[in-house]
N, C-alpha and C. Protein backbone atom coordinates (compact mmCIF):
# COMPACT_ATOMS: atom_id res chain seq x y z
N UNK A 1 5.14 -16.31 -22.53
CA UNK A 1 3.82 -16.04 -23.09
C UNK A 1 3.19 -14.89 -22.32
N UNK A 2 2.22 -14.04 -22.97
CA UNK A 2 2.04 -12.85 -22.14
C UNK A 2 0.81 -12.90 -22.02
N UNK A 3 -0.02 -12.29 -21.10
CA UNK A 3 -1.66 -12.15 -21.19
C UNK A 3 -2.16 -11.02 -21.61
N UNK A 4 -3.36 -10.46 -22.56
CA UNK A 4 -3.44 -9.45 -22.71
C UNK A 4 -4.92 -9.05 -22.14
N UNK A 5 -4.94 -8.29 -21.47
CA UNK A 5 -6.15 -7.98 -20.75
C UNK A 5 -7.41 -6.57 -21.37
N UNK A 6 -7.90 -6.78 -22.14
CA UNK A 6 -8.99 -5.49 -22.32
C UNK A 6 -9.75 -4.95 -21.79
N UNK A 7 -10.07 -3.89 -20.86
CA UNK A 7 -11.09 -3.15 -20.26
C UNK A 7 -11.52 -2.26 -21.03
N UNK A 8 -12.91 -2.57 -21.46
CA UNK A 8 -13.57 -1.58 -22.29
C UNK A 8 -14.24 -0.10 -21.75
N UNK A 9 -14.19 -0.47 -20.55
CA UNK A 9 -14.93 0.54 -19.38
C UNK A 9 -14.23 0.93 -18.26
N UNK A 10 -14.40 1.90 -17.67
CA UNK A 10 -14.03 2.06 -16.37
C UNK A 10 -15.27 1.61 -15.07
N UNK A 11 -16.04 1.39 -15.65
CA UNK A 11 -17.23 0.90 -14.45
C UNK A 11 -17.08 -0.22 -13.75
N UNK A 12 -17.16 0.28 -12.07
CA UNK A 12 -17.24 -0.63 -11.33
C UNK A 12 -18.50 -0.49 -10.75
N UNK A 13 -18.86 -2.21 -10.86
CA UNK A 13 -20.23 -1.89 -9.83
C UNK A 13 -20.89 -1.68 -8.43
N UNK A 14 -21.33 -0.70 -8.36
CA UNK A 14 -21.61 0.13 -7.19
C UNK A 14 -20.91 -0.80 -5.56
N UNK A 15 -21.31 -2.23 -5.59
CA UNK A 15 -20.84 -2.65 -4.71
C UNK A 15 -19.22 -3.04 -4.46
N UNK A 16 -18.60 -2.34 -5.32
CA UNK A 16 -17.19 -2.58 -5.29
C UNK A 16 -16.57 -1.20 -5.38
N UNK A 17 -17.64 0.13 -4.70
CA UNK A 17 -16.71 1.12 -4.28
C UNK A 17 -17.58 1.83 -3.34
N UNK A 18 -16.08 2.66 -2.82
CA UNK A 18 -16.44 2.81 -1.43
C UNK A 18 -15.51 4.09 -1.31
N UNK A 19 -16.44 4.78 -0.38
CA UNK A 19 -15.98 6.31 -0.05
C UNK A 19 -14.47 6.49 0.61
N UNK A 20 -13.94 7.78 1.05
CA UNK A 20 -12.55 7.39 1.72
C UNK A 20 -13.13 7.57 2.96
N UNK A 21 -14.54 7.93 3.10
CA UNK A 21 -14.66 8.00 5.01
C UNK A 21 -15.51 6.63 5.42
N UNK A 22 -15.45 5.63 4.11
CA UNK A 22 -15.73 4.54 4.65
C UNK A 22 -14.45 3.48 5.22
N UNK A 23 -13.37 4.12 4.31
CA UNK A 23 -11.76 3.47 4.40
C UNK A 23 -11.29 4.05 5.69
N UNK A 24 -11.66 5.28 6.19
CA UNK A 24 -11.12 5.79 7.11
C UNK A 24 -11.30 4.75 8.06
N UNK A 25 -12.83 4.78 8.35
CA UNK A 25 -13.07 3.64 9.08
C UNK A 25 -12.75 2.18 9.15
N UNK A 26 -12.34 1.74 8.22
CA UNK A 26 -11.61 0.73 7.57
C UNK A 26 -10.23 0.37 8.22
N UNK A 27 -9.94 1.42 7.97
CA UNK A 27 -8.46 0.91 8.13
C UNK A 27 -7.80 1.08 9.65
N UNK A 28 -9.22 1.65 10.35
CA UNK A 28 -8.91 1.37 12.43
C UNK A 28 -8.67 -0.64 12.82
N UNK A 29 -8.59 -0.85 11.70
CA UNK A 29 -9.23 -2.76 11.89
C UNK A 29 -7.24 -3.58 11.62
N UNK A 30 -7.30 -3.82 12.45
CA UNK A 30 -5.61 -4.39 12.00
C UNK A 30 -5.23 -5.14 10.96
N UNK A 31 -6.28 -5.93 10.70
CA UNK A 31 -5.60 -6.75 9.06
C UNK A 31 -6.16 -6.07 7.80
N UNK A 32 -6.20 -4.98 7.36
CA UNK A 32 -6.66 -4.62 6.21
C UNK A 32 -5.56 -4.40 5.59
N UNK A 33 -5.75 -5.07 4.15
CA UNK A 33 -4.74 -4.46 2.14
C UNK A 33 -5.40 -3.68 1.74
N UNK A 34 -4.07 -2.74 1.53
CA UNK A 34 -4.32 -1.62 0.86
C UNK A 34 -3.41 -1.61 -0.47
N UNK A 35 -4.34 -1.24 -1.40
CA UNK A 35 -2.94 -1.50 -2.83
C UNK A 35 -3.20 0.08 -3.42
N UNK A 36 -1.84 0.28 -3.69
CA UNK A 36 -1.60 1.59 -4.11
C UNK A 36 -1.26 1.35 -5.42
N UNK A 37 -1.84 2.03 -6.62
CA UNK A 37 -1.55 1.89 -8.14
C UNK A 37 -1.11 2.57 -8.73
N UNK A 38 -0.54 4.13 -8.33
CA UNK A 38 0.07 4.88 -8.52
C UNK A 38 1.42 4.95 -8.98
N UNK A 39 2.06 5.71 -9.69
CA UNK A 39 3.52 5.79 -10.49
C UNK A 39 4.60 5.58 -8.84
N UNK A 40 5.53 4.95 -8.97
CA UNK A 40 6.53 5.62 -8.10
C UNK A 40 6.59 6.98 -7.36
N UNK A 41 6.62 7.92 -8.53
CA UNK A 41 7.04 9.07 -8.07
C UNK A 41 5.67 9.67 -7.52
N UNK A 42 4.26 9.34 -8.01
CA UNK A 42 3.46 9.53 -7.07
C UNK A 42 3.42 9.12 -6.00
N UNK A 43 3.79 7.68 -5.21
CA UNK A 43 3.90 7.49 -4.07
C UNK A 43 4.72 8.31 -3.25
N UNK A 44 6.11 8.91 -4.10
CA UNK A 44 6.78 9.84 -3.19
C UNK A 44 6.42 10.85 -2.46
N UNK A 45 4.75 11.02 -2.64
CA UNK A 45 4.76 12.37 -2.30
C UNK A 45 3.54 11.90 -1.12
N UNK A 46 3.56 10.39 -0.76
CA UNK A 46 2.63 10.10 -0.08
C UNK A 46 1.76 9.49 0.09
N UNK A 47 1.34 8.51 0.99
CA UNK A 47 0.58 7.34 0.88
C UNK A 47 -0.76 7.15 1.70
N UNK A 48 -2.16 6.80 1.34
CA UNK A 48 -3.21 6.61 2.50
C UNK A 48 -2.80 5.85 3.58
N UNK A 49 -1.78 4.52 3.88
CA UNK A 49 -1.34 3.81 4.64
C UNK A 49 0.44 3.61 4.10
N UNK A 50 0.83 3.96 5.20
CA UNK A 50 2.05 3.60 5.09
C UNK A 50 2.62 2.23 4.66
N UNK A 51 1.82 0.85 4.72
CA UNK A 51 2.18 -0.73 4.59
C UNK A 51 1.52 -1.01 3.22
N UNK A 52 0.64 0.10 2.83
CA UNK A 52 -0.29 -0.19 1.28
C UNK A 52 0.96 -1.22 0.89
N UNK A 53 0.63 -2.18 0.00
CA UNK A 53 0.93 -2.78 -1.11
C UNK A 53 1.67 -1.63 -2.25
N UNK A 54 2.54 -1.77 -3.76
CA UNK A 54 2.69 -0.94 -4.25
C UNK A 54 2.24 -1.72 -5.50
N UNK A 55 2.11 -1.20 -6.99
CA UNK A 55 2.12 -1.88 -7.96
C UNK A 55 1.71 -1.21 -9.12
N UNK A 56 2.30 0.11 -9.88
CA UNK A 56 2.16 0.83 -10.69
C UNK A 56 1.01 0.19 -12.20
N UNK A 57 0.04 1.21 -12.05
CA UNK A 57 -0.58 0.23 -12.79
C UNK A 57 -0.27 0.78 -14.45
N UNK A 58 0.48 1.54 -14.54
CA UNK A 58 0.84 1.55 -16.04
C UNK A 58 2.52 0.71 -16.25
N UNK A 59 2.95 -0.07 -15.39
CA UNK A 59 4.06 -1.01 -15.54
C UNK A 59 4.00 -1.87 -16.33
N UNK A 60 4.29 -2.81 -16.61
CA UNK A 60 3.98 -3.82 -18.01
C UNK A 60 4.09 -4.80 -16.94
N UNK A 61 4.46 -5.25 -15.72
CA UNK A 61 4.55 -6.47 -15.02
C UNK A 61 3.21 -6.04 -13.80
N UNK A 62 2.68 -5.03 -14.19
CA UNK A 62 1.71 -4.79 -13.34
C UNK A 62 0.66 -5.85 -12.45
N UNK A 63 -0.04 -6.76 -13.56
CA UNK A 63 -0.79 -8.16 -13.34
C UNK A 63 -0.06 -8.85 -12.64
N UNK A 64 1.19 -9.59 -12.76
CA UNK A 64 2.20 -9.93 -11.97
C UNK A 64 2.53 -9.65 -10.73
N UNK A 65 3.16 -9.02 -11.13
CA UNK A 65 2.98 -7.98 -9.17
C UNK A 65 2.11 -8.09 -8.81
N UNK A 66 0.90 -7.71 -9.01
CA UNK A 66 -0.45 -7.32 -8.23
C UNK A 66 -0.51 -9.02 -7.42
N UNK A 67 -0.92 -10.13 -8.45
CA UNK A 67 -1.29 -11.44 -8.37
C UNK A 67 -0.03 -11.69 -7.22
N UNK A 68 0.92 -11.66 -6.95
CA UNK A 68 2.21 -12.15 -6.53
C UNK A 68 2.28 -11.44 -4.76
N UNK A 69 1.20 -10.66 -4.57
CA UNK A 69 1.36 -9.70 -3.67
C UNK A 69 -0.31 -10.21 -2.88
N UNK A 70 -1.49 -9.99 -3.66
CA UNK A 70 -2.49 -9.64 -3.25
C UNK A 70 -3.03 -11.47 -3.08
N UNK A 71 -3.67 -11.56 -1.85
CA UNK A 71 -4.31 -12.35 -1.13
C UNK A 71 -5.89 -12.98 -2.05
N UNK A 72 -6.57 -13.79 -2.51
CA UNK A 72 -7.76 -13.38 -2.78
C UNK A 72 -8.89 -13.76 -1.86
N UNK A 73 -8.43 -14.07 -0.98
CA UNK A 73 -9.60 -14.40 0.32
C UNK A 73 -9.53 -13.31 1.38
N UNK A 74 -9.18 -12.61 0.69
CA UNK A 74 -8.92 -11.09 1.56
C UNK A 74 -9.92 -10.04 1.07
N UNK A 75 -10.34 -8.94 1.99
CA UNK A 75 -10.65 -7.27 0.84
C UNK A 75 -9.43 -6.51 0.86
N UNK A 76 -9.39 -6.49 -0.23
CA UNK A 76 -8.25 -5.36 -0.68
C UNK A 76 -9.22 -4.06 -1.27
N UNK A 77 -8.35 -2.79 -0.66
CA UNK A 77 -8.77 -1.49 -1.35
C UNK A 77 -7.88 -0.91 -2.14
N UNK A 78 -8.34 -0.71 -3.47
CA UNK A 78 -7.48 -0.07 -4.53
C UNK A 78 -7.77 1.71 -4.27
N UNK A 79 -6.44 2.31 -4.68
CA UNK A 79 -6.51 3.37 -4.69
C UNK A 79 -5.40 3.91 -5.70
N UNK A 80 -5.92 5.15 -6.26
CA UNK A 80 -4.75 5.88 -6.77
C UNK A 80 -5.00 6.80 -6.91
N UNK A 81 -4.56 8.02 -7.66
CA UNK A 81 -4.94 9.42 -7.38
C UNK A 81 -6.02 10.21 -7.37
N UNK A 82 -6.76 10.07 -8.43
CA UNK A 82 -8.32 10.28 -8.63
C UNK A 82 -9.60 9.09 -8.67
N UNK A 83 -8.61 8.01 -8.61
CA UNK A 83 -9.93 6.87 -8.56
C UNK A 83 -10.32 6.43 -10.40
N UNK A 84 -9.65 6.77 -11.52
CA UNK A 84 -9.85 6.30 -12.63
C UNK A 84 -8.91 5.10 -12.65
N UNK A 85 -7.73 4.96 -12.70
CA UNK A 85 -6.97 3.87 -12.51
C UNK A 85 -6.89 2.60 -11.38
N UNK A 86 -7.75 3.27 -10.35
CA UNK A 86 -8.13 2.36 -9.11
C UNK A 86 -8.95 1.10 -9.82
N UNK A 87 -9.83 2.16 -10.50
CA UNK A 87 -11.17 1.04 -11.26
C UNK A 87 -10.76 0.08 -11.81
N UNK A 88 -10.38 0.77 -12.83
CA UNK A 88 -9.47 -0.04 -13.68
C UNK A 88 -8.75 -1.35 -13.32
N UNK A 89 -8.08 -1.06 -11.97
CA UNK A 89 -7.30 -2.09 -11.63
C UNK A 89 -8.34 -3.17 -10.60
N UNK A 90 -9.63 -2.45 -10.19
CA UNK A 90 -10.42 -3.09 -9.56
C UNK A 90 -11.07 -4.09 -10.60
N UNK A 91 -11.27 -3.77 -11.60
CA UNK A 91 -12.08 -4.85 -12.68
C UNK A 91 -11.10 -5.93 -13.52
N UNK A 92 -9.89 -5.01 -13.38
CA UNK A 92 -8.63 -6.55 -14.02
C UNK A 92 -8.63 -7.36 -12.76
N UNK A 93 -8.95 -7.01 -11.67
CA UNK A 93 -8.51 -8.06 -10.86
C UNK A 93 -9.88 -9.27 -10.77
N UNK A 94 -10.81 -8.42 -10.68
CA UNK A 94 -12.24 -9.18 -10.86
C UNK A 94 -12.09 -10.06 -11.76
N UNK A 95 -11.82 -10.13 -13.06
CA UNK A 95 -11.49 -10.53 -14.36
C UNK A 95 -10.44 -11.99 -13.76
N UNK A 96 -9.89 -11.66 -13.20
CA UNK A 96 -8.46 -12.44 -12.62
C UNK A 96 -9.19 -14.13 -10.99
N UNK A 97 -10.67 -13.08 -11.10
CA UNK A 97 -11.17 -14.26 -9.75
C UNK A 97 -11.20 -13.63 -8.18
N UNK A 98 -10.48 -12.26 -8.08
CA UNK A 98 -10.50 -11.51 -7.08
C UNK A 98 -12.22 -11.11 -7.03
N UNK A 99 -12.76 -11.33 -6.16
CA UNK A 99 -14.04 -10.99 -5.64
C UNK A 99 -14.02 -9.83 -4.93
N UNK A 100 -12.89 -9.47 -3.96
CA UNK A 100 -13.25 -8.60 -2.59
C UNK A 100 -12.08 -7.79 -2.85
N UNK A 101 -12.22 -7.22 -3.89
CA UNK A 101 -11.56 -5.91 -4.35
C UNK A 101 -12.57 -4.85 -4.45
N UNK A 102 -11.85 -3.81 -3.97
CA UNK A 102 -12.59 -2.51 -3.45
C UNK A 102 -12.00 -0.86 -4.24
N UNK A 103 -12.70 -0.36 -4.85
CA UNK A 103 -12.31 1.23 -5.88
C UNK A 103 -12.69 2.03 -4.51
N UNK A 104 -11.13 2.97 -4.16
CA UNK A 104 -11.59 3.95 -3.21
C UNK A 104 -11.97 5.38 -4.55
N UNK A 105 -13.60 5.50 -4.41
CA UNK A 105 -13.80 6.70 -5.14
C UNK A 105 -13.23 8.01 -4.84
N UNK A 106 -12.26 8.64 -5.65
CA UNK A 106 -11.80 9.57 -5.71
C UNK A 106 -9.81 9.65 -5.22
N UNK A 107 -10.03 9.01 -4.92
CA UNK A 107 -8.54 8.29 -5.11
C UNK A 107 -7.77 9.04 -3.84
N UNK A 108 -6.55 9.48 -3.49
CA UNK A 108 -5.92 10.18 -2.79
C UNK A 108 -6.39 11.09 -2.68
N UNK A 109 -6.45 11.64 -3.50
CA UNK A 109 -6.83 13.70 -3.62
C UNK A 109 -8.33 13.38 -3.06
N UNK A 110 -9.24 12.66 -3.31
CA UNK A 110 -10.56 12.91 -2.46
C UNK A 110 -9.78 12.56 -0.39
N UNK A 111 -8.95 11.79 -0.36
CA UNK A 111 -8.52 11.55 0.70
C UNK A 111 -8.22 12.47 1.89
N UNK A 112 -7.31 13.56 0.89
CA UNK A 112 -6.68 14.58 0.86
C UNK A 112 -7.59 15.77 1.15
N UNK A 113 -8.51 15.74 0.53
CA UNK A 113 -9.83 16.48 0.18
C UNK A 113 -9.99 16.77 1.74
N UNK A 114 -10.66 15.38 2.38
CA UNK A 114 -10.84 15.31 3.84
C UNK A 114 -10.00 15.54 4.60
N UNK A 115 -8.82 15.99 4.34
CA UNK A 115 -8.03 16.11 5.44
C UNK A 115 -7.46 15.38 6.59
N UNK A 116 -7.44 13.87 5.94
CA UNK A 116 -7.01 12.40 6.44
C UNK A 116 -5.73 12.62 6.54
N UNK A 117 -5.23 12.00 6.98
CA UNK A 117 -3.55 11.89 7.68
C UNK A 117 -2.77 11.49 5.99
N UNK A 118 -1.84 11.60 5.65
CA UNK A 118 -0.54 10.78 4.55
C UNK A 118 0.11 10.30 5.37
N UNK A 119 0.76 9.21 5.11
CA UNK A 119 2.21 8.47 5.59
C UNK A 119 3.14 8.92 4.54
């Protein structure tokens, strides 16, 4: 049986995103998830954290993975290249009972932007 999930919007609300120089700071803290939503071959070219989580969010087992991986008594930060698909995956998870899911605005390339380290 399959689930089908509709997002009519990309809006997340304000308290469920967060800059990358707030992640920067973030991620000096030893237990932080990081989920990366990006294609494969985008990860090849580089990651905000080397241990991110992976879980392509245009995969068809995407929900699966994600659920099978991600903690929900945790914050997790979503990210992916520009921050449209981050959302996205920030509000299916909301949808799902995840509370402390986090949209890094602007995705890698704002990361990148700053001149933050890649793994």
């Amino acid at each position: 049986m399959s689930t089908l999930f509709i997002v009519s919007c990309t809006h997340v609300p304000k308290e469920n995103n967060i800059t990358v120089e707030k992640l920067h700071e973030i991620l000096k803290s030893d237990s932080v998830t990081v989920l990366d939503v990006r294609t494969p071959e985008e990860i090849d070219l580089g990651k905000i954290k080397a241990e991110a989580l992976e879980a392509d969010y245009f995969a068809e087992d995407f929900v699966e993975k994600v659920v099978a991986q991600l903690p929900k008594d945790k914050n997790v930060y979503v990210y992916c290249r520009g921050g449209n698909r981050s959302a996205k995956a920030v509000n299916k998870l909301r949808e799902l009972g995840y509370e402390k899911v986090f949209n890094i605005e602007g995705g890698i390339n704002a990361w990148k932007a700053k001149e933050y380290p890649v793994e």
